[in-house]
C-alpha atoms as a PDB file:
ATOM      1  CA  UNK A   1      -0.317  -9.307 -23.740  1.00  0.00           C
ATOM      2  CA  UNK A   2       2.928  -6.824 -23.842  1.00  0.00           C
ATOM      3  CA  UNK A   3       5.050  -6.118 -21.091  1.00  0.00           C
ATOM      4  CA  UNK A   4       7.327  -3.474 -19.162  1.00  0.00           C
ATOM      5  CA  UNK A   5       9.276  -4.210 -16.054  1.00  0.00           C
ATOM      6  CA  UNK A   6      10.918  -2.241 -13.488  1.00  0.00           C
ATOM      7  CA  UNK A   7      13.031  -3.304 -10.728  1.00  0.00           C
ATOM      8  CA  UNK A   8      11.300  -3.216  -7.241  1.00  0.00           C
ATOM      9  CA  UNK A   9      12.960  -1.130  -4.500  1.00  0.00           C
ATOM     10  CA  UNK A  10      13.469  -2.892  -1.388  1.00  0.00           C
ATOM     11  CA  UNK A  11      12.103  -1.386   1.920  1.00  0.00           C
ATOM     12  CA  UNK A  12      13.686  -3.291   5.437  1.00  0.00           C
ATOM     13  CA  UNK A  13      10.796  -4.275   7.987  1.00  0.00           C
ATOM     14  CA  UNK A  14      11.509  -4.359  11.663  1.00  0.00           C
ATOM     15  CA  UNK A  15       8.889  -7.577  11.005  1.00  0.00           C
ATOM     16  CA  UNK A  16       8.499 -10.039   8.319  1.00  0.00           C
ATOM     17  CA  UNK A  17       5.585  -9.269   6.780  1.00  0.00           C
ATOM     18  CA  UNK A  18       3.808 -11.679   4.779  1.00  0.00           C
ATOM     19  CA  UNK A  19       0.063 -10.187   3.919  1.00  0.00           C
ATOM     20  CA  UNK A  20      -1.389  -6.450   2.999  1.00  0.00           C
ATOM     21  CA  UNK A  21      -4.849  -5.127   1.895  1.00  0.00           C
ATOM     22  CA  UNK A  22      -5.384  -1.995   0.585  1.00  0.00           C
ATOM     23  CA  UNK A  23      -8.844  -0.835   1.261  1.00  0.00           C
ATOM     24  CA  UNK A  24     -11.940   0.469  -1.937  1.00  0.00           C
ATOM     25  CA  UNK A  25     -11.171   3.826  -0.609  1.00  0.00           C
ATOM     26  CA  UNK A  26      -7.336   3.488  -0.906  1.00  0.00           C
ATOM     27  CA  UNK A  27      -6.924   5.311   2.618  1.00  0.00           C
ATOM     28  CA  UNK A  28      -5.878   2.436   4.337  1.00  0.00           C
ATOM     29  CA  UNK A  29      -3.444  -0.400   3.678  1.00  0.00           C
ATOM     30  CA  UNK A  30      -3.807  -3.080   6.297  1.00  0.00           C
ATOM     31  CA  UNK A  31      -0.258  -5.667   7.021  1.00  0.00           C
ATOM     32  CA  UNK A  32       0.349  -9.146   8.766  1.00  0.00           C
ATOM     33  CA  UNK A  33       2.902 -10.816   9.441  1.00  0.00           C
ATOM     34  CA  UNK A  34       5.220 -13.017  11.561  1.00  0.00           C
ATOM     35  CA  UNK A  35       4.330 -11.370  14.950  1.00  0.00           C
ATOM     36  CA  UNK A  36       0.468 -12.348  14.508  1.00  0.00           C
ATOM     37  CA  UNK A  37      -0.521  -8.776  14.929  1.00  0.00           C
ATOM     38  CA  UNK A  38      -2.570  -7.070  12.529  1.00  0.00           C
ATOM     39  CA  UNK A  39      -1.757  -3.483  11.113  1.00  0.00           C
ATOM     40  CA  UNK A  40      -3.403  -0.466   9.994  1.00  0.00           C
ATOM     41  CA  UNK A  41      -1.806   2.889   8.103  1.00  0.00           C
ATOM     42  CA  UNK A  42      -2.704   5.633   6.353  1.00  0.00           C
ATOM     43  CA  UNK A  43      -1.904   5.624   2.632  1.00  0.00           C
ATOM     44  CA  UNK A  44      -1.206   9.346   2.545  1.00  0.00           C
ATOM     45  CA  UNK A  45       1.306   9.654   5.336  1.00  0.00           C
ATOM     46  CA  UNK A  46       2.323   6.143   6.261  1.00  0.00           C
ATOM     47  CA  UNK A  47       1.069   6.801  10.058  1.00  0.00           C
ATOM     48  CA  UNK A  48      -0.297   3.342  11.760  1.00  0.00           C
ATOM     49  CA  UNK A  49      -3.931   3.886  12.719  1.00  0.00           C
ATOM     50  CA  UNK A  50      -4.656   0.568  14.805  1.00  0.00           C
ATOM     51  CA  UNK A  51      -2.852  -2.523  15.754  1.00  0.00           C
ATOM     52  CA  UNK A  52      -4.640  -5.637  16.801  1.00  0.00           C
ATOM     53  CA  UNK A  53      -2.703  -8.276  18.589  1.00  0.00           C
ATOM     54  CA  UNK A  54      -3.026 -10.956  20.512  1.00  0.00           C
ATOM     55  CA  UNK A  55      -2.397 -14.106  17.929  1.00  0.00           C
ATOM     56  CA  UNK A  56      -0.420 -16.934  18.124  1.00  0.00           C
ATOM     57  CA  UNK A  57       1.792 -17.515  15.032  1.00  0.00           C
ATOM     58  CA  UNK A  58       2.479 -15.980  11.992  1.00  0.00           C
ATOM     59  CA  UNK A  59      -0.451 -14.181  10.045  1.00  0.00           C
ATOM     60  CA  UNK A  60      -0.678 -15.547   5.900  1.00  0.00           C
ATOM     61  CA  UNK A  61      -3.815 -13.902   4.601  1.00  0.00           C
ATOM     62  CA  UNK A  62      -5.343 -10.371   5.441  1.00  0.00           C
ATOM     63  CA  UNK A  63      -7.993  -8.561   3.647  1.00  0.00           C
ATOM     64  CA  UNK A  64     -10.686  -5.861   4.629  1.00  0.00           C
ATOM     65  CA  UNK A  65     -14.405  -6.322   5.035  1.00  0.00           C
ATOM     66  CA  UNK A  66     -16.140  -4.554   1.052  1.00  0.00           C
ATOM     67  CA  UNK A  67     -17.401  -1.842   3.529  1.00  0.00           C
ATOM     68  CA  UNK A  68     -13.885  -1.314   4.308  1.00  0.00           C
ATOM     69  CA  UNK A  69     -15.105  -1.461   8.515  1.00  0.00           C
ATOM     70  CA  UNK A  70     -13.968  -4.142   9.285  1.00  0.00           C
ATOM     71  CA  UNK A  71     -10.332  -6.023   8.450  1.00  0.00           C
ATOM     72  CA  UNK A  72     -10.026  -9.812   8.375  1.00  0.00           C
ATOM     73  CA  UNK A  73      -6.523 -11.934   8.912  1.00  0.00           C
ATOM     74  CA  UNK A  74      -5.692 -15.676   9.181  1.00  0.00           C
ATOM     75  CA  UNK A  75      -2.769 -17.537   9.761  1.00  0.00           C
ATOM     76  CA  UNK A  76      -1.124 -20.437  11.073  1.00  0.00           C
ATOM     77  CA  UNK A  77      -3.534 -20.528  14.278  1.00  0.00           C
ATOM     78  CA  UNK A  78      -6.138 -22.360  11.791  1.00  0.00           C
ATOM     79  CA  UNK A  79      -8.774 -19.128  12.808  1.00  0.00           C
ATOM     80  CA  UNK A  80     -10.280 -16.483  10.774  1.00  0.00           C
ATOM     81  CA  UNK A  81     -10.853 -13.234  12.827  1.00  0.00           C
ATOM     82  CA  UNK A  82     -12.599  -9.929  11.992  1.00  0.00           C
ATOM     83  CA  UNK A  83     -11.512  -6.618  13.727  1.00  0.00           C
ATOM     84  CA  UNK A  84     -14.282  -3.296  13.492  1.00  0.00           C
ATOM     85  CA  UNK A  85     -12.018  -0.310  12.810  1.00  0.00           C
ATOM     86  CA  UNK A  86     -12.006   0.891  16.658  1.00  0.00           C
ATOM     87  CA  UNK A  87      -9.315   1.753  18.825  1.00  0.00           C
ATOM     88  CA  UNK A  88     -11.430  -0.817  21.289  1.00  0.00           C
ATOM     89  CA  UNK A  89     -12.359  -3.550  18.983  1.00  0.00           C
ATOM     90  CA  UNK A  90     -12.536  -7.174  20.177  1.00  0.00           C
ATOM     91  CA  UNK A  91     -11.827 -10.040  17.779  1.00  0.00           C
ATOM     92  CA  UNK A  92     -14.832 -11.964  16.287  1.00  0.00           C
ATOM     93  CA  UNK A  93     -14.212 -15.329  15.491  1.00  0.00           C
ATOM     94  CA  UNK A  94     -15.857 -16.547  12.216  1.00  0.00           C
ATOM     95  CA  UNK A  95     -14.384 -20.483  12.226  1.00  0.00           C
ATOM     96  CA  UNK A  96     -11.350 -21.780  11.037  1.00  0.00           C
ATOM     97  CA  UNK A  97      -9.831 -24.543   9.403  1.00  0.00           C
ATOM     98  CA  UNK A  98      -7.704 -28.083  10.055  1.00  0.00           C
ATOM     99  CA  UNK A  99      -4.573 -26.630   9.160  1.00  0.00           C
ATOM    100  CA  UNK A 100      -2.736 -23.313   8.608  1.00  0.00           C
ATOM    101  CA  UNK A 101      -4.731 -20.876   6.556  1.00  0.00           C
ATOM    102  CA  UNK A 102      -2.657 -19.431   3.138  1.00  0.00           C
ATOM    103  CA  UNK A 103      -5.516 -17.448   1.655  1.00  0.00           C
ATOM    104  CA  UNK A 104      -8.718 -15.384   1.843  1.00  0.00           C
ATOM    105  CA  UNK A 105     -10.650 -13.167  -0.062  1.00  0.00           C
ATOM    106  CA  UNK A 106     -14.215 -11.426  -0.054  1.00  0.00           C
ATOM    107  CA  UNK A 107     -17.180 -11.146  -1.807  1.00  0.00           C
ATOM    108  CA  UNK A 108     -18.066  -7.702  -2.945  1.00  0.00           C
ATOM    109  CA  UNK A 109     -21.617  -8.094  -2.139  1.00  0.00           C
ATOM    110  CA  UNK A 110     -20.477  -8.901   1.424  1.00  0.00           C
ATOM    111  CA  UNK A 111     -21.849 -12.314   1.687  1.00  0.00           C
ATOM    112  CA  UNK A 112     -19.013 -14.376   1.131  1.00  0.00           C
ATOM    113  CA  UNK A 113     -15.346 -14.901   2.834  1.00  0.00           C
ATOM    114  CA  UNK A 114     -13.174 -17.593   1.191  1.00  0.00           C
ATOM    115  CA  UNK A 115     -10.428 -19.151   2.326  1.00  0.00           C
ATOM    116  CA  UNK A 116      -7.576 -22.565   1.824  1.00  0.00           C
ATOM    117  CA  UNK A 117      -4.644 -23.065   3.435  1.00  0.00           C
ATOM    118  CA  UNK A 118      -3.168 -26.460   3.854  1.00  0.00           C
ATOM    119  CA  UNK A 119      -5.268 -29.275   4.654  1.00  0.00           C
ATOM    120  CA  UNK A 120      -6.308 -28.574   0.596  1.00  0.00           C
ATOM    121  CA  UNK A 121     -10.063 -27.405   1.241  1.00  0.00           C
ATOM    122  CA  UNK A 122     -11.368 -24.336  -0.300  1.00  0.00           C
ATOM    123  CA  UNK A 123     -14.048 -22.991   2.850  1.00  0.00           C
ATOM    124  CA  UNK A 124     -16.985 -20.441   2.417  1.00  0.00           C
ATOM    125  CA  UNK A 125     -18.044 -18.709   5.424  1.00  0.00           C
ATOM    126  CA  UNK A 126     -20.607 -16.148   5.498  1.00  0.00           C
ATOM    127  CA  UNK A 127     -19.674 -13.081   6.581  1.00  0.00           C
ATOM    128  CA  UNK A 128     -23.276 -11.583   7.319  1.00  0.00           C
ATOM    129  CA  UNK A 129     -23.862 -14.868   9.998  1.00  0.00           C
ATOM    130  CA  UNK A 130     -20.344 -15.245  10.811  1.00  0.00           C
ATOM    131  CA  UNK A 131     -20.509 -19.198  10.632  1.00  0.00           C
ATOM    132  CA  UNK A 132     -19.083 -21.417   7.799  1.00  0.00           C
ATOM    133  CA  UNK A 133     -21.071 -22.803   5.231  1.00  0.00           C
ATOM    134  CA  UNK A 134     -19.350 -25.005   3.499  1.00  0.00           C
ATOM    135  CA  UNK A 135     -15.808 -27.016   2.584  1.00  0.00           C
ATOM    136  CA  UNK A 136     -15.073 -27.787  -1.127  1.00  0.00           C
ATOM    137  CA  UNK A 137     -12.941 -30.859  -1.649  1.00  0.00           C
ATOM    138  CA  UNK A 138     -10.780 -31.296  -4.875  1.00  0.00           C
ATOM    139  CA  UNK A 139      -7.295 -29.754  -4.514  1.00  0.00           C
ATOM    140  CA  UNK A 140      -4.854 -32.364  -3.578  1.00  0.00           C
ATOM    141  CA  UNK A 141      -1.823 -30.122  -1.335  1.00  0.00           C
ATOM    142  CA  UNK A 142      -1.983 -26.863  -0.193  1.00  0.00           C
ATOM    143  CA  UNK A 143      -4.482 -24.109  -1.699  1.00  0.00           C
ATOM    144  CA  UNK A 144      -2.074 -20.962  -2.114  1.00  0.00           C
ATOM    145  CA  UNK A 145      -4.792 -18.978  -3.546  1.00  0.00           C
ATOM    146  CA  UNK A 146      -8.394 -17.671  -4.075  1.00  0.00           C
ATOM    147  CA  UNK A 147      -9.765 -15.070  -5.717  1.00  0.00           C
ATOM    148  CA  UNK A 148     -14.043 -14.320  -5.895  1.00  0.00           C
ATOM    149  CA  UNK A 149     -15.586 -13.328  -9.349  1.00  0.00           C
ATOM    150  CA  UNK A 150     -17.084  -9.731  -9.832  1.00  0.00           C
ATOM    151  CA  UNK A 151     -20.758 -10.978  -9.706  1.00  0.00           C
ATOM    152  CA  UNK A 152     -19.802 -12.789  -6.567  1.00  0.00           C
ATOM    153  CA  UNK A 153     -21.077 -16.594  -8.365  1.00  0.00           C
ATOM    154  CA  UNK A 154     -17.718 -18.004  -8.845  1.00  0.00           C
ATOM    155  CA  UNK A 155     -14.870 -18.804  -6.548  1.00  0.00           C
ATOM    156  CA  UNK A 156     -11.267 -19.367  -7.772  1.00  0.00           C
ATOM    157  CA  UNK A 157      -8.591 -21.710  -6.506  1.00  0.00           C
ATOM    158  CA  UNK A 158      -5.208 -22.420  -6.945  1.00  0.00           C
ATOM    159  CA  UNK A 159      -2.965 -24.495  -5.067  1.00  0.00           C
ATOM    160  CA  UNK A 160      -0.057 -26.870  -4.920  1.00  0.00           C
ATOM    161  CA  UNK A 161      -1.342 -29.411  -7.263  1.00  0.00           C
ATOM    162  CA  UNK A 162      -0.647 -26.995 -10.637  1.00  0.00           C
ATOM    163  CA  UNK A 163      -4.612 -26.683 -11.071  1.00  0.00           C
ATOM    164  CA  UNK A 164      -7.000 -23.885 -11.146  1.00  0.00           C
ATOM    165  CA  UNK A 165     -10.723 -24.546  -9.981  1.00  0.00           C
ATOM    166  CA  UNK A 166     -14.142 -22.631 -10.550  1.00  0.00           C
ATOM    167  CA  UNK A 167     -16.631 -22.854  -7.829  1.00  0.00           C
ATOM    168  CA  UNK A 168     -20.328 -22.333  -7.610  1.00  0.00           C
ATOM    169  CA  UNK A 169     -19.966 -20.140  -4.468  1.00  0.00           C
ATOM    170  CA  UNK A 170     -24.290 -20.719  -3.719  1.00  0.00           C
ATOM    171  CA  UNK A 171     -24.268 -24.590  -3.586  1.00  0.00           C
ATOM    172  CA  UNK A 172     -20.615 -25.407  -3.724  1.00  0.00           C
ATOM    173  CA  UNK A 173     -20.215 -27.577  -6.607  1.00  0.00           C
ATOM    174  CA  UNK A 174     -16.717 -27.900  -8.656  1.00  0.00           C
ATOM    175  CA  UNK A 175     -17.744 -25.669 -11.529  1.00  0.00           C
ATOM    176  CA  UNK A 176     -14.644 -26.166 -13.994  1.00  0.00           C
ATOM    177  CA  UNK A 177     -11.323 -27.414 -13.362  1.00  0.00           C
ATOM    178  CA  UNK A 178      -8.256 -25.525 -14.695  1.00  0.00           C
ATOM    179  CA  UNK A 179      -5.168 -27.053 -16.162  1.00  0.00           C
ATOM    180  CA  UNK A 180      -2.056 -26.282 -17.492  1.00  0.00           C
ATOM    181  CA  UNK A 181       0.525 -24.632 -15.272  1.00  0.00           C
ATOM    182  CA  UNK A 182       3.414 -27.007 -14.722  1.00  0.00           C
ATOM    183  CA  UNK A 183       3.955 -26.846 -11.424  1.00  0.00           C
ATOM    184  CA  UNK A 184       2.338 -25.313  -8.221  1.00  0.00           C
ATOM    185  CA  UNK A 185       0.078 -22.085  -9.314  1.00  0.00           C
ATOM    186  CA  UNK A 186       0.746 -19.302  -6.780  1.00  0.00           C
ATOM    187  CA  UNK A 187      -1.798 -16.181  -7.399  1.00  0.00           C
ATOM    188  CA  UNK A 188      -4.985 -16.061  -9.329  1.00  0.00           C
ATOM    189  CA  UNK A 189      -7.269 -12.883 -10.216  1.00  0.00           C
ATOM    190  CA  UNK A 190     -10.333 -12.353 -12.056  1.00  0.00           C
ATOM    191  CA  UNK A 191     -10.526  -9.313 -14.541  1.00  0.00           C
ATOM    192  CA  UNK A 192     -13.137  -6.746 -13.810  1.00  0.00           C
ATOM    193  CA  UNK A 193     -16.016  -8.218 -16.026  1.00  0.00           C
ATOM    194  CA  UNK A 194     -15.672 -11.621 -14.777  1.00  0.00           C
ATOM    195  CA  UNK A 195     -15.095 -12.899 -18.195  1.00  0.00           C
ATOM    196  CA  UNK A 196     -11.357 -13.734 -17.933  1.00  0.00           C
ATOM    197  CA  UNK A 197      -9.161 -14.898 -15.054  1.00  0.00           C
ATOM    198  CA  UNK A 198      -5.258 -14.721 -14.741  1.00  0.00           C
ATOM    199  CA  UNK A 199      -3.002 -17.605 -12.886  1.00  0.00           C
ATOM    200  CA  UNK A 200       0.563 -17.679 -12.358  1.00  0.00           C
ATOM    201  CA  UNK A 201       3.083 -19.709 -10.562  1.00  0.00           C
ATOM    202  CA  UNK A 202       5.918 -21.974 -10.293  1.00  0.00           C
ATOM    203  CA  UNK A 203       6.288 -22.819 -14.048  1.00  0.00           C
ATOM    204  CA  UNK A 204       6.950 -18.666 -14.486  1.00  0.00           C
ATOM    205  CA  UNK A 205       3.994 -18.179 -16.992  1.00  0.00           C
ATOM    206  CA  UNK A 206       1.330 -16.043 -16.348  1.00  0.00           C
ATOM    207  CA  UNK A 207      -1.920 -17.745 -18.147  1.00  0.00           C
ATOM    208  CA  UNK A 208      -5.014 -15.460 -19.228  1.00  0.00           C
ATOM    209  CA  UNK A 209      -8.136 -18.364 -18.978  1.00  0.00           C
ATOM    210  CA  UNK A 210     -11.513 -17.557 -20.356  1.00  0.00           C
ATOM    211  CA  UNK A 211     -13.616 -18.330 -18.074  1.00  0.00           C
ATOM    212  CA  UNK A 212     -17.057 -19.420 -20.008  1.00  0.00           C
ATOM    213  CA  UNK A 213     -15.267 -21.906 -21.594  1.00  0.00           C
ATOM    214  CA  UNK A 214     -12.184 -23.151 -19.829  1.00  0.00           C
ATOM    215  CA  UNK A 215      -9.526 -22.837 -22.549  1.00  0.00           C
ATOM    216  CA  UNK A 216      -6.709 -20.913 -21.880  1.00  0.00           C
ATOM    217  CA  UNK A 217      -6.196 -17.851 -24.145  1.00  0.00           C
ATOM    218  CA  UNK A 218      -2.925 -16.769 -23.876  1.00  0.00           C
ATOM    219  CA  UNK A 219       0.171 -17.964 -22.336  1.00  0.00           C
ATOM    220  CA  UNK A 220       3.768 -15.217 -21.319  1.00  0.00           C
ATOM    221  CA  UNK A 221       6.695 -15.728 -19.816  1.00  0.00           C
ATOM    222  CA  UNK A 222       8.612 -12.902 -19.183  1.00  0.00           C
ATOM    223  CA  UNK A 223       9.659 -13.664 -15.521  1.00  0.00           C
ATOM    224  CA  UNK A 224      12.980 -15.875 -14.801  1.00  0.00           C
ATOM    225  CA  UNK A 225      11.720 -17.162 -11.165  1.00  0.00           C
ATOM    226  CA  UNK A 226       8.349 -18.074 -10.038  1.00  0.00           C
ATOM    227  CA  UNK A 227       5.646 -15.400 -10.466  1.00  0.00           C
ATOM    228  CA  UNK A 228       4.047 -15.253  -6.612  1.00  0.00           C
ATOM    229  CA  UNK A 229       1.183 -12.497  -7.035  1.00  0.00           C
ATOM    230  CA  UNK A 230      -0.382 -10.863  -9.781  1.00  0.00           C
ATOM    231  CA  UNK A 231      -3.235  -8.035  -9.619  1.00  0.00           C
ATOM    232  CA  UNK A 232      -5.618  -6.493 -12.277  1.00  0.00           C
ATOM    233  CA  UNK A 233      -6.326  -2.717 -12.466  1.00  0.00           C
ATOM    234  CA  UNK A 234     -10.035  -1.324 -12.204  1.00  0.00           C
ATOM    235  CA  UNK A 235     -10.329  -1.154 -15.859  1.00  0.00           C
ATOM    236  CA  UNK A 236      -9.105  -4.217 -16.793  1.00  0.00           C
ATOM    237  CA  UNK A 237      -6.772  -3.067 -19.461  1.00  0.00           C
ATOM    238  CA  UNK A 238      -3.409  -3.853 -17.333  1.00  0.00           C
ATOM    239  CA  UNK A 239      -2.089  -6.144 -14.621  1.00  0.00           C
ATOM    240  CA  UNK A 240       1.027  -6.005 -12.811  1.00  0.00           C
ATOM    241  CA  UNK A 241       3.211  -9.372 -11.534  1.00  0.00           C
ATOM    242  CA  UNK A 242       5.962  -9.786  -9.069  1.00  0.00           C
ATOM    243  CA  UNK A 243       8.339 -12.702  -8.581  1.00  0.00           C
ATOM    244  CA  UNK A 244      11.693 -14.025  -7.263  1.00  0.00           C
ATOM    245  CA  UNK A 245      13.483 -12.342  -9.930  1.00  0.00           C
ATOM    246  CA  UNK A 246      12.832  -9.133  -7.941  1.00  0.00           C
ATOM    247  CA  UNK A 247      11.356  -7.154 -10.798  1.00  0.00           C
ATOM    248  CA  UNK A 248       7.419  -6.428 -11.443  1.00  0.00           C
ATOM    249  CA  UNK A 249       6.149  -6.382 -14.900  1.00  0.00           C
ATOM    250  CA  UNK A 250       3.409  -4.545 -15.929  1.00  0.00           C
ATOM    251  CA  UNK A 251       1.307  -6.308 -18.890  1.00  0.00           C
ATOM    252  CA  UNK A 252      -1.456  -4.324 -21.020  1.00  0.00           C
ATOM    253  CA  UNK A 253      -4.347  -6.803 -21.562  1.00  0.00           C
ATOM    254  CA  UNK A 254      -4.712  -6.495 -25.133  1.00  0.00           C
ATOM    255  CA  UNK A 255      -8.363  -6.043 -26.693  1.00  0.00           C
ATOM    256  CA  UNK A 256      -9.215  -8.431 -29.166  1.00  0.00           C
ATOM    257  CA  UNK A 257     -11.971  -8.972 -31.305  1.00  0.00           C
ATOM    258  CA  UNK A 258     -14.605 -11.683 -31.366  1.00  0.00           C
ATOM    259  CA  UNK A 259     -16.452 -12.771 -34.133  1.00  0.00           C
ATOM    260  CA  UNK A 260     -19.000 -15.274 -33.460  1.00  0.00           C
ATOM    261  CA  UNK A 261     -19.768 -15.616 -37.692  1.00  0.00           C
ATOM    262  CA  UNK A 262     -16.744 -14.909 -39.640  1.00  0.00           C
ATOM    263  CA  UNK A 263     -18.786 -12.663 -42.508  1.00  0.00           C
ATOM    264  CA  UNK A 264     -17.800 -11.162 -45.545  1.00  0.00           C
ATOM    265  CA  UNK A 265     -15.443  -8.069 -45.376  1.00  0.00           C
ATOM    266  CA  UNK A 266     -17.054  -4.758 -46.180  1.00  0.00           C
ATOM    267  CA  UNK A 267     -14.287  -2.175 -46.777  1.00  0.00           C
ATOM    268  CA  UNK A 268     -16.799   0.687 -46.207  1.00  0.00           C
ATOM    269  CA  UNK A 269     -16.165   0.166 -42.239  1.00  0.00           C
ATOM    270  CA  UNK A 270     -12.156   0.286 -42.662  1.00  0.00           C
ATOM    271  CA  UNK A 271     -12.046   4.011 -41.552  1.00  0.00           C
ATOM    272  CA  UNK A 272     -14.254   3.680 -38.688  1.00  0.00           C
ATOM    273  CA  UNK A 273     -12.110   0.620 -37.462  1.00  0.00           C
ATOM    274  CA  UNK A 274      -8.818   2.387 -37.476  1.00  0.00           C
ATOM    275  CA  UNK A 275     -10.352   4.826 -35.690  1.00  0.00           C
ATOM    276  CA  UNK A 276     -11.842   2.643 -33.227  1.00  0.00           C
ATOM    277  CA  UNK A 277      -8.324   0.808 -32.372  1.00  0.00           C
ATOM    278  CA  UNK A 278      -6.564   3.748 -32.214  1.00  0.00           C
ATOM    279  CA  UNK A 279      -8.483   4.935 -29.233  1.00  0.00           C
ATOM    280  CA  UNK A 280      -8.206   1.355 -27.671  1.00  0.00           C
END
């Protein structure tokens, strides 16, 4: 992976605010925070659209429904809640958890809502039945993160304990465990084919896992502090990070070959190689 970095501009908050979500449209960005309430705006013009109270304690984890109707948020009150986008909308409960809740994130196919927070479980609830379904046990401290494979099989989750863990999301079994980072892992993301998965974290490295077999591809630093959040473009060909060093970096996810029989070279297919990269 390469790297460029800018320095982030900071923007002062009457609130702290501690979660967004940017809708699949990109119309809407949706914000919690330390007041418990949960906000809506308009991308284009920065105008709020809705803003649903009524929570005790600060709000960690918000994300919108894959429909984009619906916006979910969790927090130190232990509960997951779902708003409809209406001025009227009441708050649907879907469960909650023992302890504060760090974390969520959705399915694509709209089945799936998963969630950790601090009494270490990863939890599955469905977001068709709004009910759980299940609690996965194997992080020892606080889950900071989870992120839900493209195909919507696999669950990722990364907490306190420096490990990353795969989950079968249909029957809940410990797929893979992750290790490496040394120290608590912060953010992880899946890149759009599902194949790879990036974690970052304490330990300032930002890790690029395959995911079919577990080994760790490729190891950066280029942060000074802890990385806390790192996202994947559409195409898969860049991610950006952000840490305590107040700078993002912006990595290009560099294509590389694979050869499952190293053969003998042909130098008949030279030209239509260098052709081929330089369009990658």
């Amino acid at each position: 992976m390469r790297t460029v970095s800018v320095d982030l501009a900071i923007v002062r908050l009457d609130q702290s605010v501690s979660a967004v979500s940017v809708c699949g449209r990109g119309d809407l960005v949706a914000s919690g925070g330390g007041d418990g309430a949960v906000r809506v705006w308009n991308t284009d013009d920065g105008a709020g659209r809705y803003n649903f109270g009524g929570r005790e304690g600060a709000l960690h984890a918000v994300v919108f429904s894959p429909d984009d109707e619906a916006v979910l948020a969790a927090g130190d009150d232990r509960v997951v809640q779902l708003w409809r986008l209406e001025e009227t909308a009441r708050a649907e409960n879907l469960g909650g958890c023992d302890e504060a809740i760090s974390t969520l994130a959705a399915s694509a196919d709209g089945r799936f809502l998963v969630g950790g927070g601090w009494d270490s479980m990863v939890t599955v609830w469905s977001l068709r039945r709004r009910v759980e379904l299940r609690r996965m046990e194997g992080h020892d401290g606080t889950v900071h993160a989870v992120a839900v494979s493209p195909d919507c099989r696999l669950a990722a989750s990364a907490g306190e304990d420096g490990t990353v863990r795969l989950w079968d999301l249909e029957g809940g079994r410990l797929w893979r465990t992750l290790s490496g980072h040394e120290g608590p892992v912060s953010t992880v993301a899946f890149t759009p084919d599902g194949r790879s998965l990036l974690s970052a974290g304490k330990d300032t490295s930002i890790r690029l896992w395959d995911v079919r077999t577990g080994t760790s591809a490729r190891v950066v630093k280029g942060h000074t502090r802890p990385v806390a959040d790192v996202a994947i473009d559409r195409d898969g060909g860049a991610a950006v990070s952000v840490g305590g060093d107040g700078r993002a970096r912006f990595w290009f996810l560099d294509w590389e070959p694979e050869l499952q029989v190293r053969g003998r070279w042909d130098d008949r297919v030279r030209p239509f190689l260098q052709v081929f990269l330089r369009r990658r």
